[in-house]
Protein backbone atom coordinates (compact mmCIF):
# COMPACT_ATOMS: atom_id res chain seq x y z
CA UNK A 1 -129.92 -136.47 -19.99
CA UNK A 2 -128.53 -138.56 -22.67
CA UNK A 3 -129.35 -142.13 -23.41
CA UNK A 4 -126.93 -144.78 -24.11
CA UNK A 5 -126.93 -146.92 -26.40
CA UNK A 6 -129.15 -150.43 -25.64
CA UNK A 7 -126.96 -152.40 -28.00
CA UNK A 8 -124.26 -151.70 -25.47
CA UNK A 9 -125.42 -152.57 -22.60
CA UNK A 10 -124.84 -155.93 -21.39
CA UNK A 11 -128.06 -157.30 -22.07
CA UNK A 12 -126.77 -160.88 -22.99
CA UNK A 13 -125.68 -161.55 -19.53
CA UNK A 14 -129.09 -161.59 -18.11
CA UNK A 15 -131.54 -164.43 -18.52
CA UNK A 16 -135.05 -164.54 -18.59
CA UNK A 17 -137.40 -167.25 -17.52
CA UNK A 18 -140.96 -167.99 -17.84
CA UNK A 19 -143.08 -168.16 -14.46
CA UNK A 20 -145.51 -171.23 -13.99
CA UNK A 21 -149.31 -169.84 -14.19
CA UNK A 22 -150.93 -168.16 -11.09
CA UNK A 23 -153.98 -166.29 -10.72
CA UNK A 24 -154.45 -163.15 -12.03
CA UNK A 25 -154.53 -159.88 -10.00
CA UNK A 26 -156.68 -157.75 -12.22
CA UNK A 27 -159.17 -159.86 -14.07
CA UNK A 28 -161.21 -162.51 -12.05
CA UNK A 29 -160.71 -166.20 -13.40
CA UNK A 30 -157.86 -165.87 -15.45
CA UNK A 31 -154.86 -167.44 -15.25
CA UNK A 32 -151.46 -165.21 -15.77
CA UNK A 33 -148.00 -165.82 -16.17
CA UNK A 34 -144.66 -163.63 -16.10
CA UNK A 35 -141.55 -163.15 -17.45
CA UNK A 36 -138.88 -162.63 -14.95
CA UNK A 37 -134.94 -160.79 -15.75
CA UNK A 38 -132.44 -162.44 -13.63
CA UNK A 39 -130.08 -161.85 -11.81
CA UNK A 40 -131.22 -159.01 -9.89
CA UNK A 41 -128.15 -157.69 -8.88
CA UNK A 42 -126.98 -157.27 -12.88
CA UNK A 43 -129.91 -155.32 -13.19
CA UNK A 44 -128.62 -151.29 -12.73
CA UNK A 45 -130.32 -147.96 -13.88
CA UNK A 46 -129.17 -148.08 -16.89
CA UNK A 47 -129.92 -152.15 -17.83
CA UNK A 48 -133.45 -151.19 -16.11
CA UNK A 49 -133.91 -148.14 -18.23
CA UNK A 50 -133.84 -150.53 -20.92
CA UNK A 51 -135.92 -153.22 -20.09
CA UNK A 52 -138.22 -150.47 -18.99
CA UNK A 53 -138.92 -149.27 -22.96
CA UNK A 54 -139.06 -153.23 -23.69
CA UNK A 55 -142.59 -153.26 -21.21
CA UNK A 56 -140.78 -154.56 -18.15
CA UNK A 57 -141.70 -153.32 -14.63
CA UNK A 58 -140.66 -154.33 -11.50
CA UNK A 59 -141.58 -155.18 -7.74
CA UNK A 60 -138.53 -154.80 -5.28
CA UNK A 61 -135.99 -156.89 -6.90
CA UNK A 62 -138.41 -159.05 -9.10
CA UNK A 63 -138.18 -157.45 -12.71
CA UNK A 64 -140.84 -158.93 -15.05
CA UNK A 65 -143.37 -158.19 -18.10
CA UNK A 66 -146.42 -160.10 -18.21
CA UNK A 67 -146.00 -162.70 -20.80
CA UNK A 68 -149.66 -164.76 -20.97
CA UNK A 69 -150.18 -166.97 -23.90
CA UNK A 70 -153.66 -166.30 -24.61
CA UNK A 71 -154.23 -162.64 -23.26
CA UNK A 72 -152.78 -159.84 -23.51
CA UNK A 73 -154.82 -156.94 -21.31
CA UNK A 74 -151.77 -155.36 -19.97
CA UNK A 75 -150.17 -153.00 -22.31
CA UNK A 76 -146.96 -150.92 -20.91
CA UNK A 77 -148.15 -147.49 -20.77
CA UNK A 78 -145.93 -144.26 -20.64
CA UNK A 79 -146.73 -140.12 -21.08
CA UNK A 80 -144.63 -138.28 -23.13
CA UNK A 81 -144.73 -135.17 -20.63
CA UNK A 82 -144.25 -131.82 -22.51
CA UNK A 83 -147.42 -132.81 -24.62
CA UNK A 84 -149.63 -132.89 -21.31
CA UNK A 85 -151.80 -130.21 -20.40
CA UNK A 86 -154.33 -131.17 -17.52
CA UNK A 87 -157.92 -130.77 -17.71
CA UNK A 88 -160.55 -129.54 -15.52
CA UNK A 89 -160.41 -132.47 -13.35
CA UNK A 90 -156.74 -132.46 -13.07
CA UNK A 91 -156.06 -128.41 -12.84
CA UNK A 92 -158.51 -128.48 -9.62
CA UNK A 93 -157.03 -131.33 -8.36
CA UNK A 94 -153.54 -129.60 -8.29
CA UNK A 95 -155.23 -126.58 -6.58
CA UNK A 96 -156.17 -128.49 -3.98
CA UNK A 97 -153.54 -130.38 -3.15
CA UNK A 98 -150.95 -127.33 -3.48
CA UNK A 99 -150.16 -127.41 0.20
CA UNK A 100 -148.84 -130.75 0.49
CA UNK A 101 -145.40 -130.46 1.15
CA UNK A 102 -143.17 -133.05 -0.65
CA UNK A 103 -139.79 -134.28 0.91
CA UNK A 104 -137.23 -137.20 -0.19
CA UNK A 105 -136.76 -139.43 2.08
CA UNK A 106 -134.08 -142.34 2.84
CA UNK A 107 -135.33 -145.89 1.46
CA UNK A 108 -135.81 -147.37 4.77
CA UNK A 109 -138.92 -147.88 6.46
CA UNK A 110 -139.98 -146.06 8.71
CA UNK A 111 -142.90 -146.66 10.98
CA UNK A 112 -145.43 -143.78 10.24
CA UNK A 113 -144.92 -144.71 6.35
CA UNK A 114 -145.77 -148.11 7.52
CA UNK A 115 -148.54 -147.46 9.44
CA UNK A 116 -149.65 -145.26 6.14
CA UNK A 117 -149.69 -148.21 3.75
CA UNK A 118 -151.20 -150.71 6.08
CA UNK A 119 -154.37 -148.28 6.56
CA UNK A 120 -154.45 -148.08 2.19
CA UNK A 121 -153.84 -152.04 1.89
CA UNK A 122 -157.00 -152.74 4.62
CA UNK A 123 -159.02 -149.90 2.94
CA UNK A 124 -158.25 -150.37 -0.99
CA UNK A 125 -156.92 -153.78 -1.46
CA UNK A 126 -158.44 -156.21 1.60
CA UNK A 127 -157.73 -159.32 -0.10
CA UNK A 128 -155.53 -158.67 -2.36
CA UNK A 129 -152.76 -161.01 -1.11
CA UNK A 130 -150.67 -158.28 0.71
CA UNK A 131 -150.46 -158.37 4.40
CA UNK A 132 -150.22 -155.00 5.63
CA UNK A 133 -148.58 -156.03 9.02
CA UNK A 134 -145.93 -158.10 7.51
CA UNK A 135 -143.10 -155.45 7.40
CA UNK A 136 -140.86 -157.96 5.78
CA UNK A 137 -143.17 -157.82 2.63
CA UNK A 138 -143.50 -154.40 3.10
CA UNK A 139 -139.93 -153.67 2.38
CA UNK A 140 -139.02 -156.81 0.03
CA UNK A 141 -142.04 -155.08 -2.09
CA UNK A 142 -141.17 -151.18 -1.71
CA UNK A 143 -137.98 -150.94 -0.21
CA UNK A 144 -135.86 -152.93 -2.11
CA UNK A 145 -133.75 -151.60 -4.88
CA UNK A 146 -130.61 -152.05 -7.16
CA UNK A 147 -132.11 -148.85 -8.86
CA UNK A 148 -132.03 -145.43 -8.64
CA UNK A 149 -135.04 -145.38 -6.37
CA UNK A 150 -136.67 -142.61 -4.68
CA UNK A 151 -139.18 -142.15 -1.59
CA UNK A 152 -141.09 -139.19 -1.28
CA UNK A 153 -143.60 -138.61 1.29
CA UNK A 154 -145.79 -135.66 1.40
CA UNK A 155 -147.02 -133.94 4.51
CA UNK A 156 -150.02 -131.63 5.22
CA UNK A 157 -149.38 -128.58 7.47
CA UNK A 158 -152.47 -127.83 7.83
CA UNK A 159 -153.30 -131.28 9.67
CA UNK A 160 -149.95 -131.35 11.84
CA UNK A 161 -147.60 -132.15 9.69
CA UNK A 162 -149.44 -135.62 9.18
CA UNK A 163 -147.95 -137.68 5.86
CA UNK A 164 -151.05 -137.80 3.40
CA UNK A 165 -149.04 -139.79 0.75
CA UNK A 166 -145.93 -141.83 -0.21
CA UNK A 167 -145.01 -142.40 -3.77
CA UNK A 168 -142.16 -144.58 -4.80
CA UNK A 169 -140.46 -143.66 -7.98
CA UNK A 170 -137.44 -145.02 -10.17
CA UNK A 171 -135.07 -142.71 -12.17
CA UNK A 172 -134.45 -143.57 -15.90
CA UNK A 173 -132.07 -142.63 -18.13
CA UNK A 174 -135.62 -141.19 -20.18
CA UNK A 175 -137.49 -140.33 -17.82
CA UNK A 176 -139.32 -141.03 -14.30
CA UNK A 177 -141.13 -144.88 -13.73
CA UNK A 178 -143.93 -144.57 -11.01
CA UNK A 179 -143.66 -147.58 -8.86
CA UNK A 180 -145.91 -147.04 -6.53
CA UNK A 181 -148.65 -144.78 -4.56
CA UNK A 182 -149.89 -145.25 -1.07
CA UNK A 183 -152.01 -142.60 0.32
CA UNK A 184 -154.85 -141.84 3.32
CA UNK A 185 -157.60 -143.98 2.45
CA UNK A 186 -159.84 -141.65 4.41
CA UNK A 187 -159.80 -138.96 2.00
CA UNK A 188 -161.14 -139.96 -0.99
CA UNK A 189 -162.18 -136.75 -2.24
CA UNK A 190 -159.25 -135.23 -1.82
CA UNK A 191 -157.86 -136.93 -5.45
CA UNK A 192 -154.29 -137.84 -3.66
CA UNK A 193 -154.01 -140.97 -6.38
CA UNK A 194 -154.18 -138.68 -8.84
CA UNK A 195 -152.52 -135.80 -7.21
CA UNK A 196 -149.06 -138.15 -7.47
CA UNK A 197 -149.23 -138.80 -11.04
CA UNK A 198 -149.51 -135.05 -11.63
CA UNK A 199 -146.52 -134.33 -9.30
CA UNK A 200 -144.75 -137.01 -10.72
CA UNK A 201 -145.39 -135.02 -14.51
CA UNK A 202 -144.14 -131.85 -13.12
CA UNK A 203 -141.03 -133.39 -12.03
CA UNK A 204 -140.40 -135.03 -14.73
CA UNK A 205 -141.12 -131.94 -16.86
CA UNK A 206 -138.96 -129.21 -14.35
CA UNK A 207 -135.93 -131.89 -14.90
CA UNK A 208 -136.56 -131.85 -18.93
CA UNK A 209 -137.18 -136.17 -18.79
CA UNK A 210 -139.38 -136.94 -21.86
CA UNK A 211 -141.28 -139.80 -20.17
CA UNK A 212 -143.56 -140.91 -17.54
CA UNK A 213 -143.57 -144.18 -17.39
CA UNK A 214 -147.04 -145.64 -15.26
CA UNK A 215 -146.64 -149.40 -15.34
CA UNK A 216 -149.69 -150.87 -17.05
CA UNK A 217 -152.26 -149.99 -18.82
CA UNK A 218 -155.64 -152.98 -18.66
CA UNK A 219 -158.81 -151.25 -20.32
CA UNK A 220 -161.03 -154.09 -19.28
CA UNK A 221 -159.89 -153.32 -15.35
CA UNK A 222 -161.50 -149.92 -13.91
CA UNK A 223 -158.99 -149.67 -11.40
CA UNK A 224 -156.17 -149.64 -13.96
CA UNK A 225 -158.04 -148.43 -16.98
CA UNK A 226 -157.91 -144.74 -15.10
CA UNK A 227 -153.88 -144.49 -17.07
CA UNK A 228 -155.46 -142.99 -19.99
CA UNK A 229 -157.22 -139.59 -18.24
CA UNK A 230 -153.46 -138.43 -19.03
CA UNK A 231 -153.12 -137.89 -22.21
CA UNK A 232 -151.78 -138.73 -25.12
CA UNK A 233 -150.15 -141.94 -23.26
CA UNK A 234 -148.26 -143.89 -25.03
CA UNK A 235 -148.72 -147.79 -25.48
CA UNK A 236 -145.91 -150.44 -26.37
CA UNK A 237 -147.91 -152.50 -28.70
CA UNK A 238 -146.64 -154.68 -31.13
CA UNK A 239 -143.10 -153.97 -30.42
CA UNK A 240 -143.54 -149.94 -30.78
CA UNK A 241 -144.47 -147.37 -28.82
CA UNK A 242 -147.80 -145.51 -30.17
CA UNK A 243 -150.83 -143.05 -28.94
CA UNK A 244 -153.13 -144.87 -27.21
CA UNK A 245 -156.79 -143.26 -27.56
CA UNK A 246 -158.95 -143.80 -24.49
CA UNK A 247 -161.83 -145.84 -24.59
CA UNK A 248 -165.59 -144.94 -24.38
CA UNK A 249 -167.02 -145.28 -20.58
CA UNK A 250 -169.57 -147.67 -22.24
CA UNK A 251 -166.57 -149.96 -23.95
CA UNK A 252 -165.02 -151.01 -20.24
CA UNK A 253 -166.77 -153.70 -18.48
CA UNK A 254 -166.86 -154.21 -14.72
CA UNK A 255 -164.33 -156.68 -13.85
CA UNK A 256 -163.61 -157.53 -10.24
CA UNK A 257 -159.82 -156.71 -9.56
CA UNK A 258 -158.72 -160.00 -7.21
């Protein structure tokens, strides 16, 4: 797919602004702050695709790169996919998730997805500022788009066609950005977190996309610092992208994710 050139894209019609401080998702006591791309509605696949290499993410129609003055934890992570080859871990994880069955699926919510991601929020996030009955966050945060956005859910035959996981995913001009993963808290050894990022690489490799793009990378977070078991992943530090190399076990401290 070919990639158009950023210095024409109508880039000076956006503005960007500068949050006010709130507290920080991943690392307890810290203040963060954000800055936001606006208007939404300029923002289109291609525009996004952009922003996107620049560290940018986004949640529903909010696009943003954190942008705190004295820390800077979160670096914008992506995998350049035909240099992957998965390990041990990985290669048995793909075995045994092989008979998931993965459909696309229209961006409106539907109530077993729903019920899916309010099970995940109570199990893996209580607390962490998402309601998981308020279906009007629920599809201001997921459902939301002026993207090329796709839903896929996967289902398991062998458990009556139940959905096991729902992974949100934008199309770039360079590649595939994971948005986000909701899956059955109740089977935790069934890898189904990591199970979607794999997917996600095959799909990006089977439609020749260079990159993965994962959001971001924070080393001193456990629950984020997980980005680099895919390797090489890229980093966007200092302005260019460049190998990250992951970190000793010993070198990442516990830090409680708020």
């Amino acid at each position: 797919m070919s990639r158009p050139d950023d210095a024409d894209l109508p880039l000076s019609l956006l503005q960007f602004y500068r949050t006010a401080p709130y507290p920080c998702s991943y690392l307890a006591d810290r203040q963060a702050r954000s800055r936001v791309a606006a208007p939404p509605y300029l923002i289109d696949t291609p525009i996004y695709s952009h922003l996107v290499r620049r560290g940018f993410r986004r949640s529903g129609l909010f696009t943003y790169r954190p942008d705190c003055p004295d820390c800077h934890a979160c670096t914008p992570v992506r995998l350049p996919v035909a240099q992957f080859t998965p390990n041990r871990s990985q290669q048995r994880c793909l075995a045994g998730n092989a008979h998931l069955e993965a459909h696309e699926r229209p961006l409106i919510e539907e109530d077993e997805h729903h019920a899916l991601y309010a099970r995940y929020q109570a199990a893996r996030h209580p607390g962490g500022g998402m309601d998981p009955d308020d279906r009007e966050q629920y599809a201001d945060f997921l459902l939301r788009s002026q993207v090329d956005t796709r839903l896929i859910e996967f289902r398991d035959p062998r458990a009556g066609n139940a959905v096991r996981m729902v992974c949100l995913i934008d199309v770039l001009d360079d590649g595939l950005s994971s948005v986000y993963t909701f899956y059955d808290p109740d089977l935790p050894a069934a890898g189904l977190g990591k199970f979607g990022i794999l997917w996600q690489i095959s799909q990006c490799q089977s439609h020749r996309l260079p990159y993965l793009y994962l959001g971001y990378w924070i080393g001193a977070c456990r629950k984020m610092a997980y980005k680099t078991d895919y390797q090489p992943i890229e980093g966007l530090v200092d302005g260019r992208w460049q190998v990250l190399k992951p970190p000793a076990p010993s070198a990442i401290p516990q830090h409680r994710q708020g």
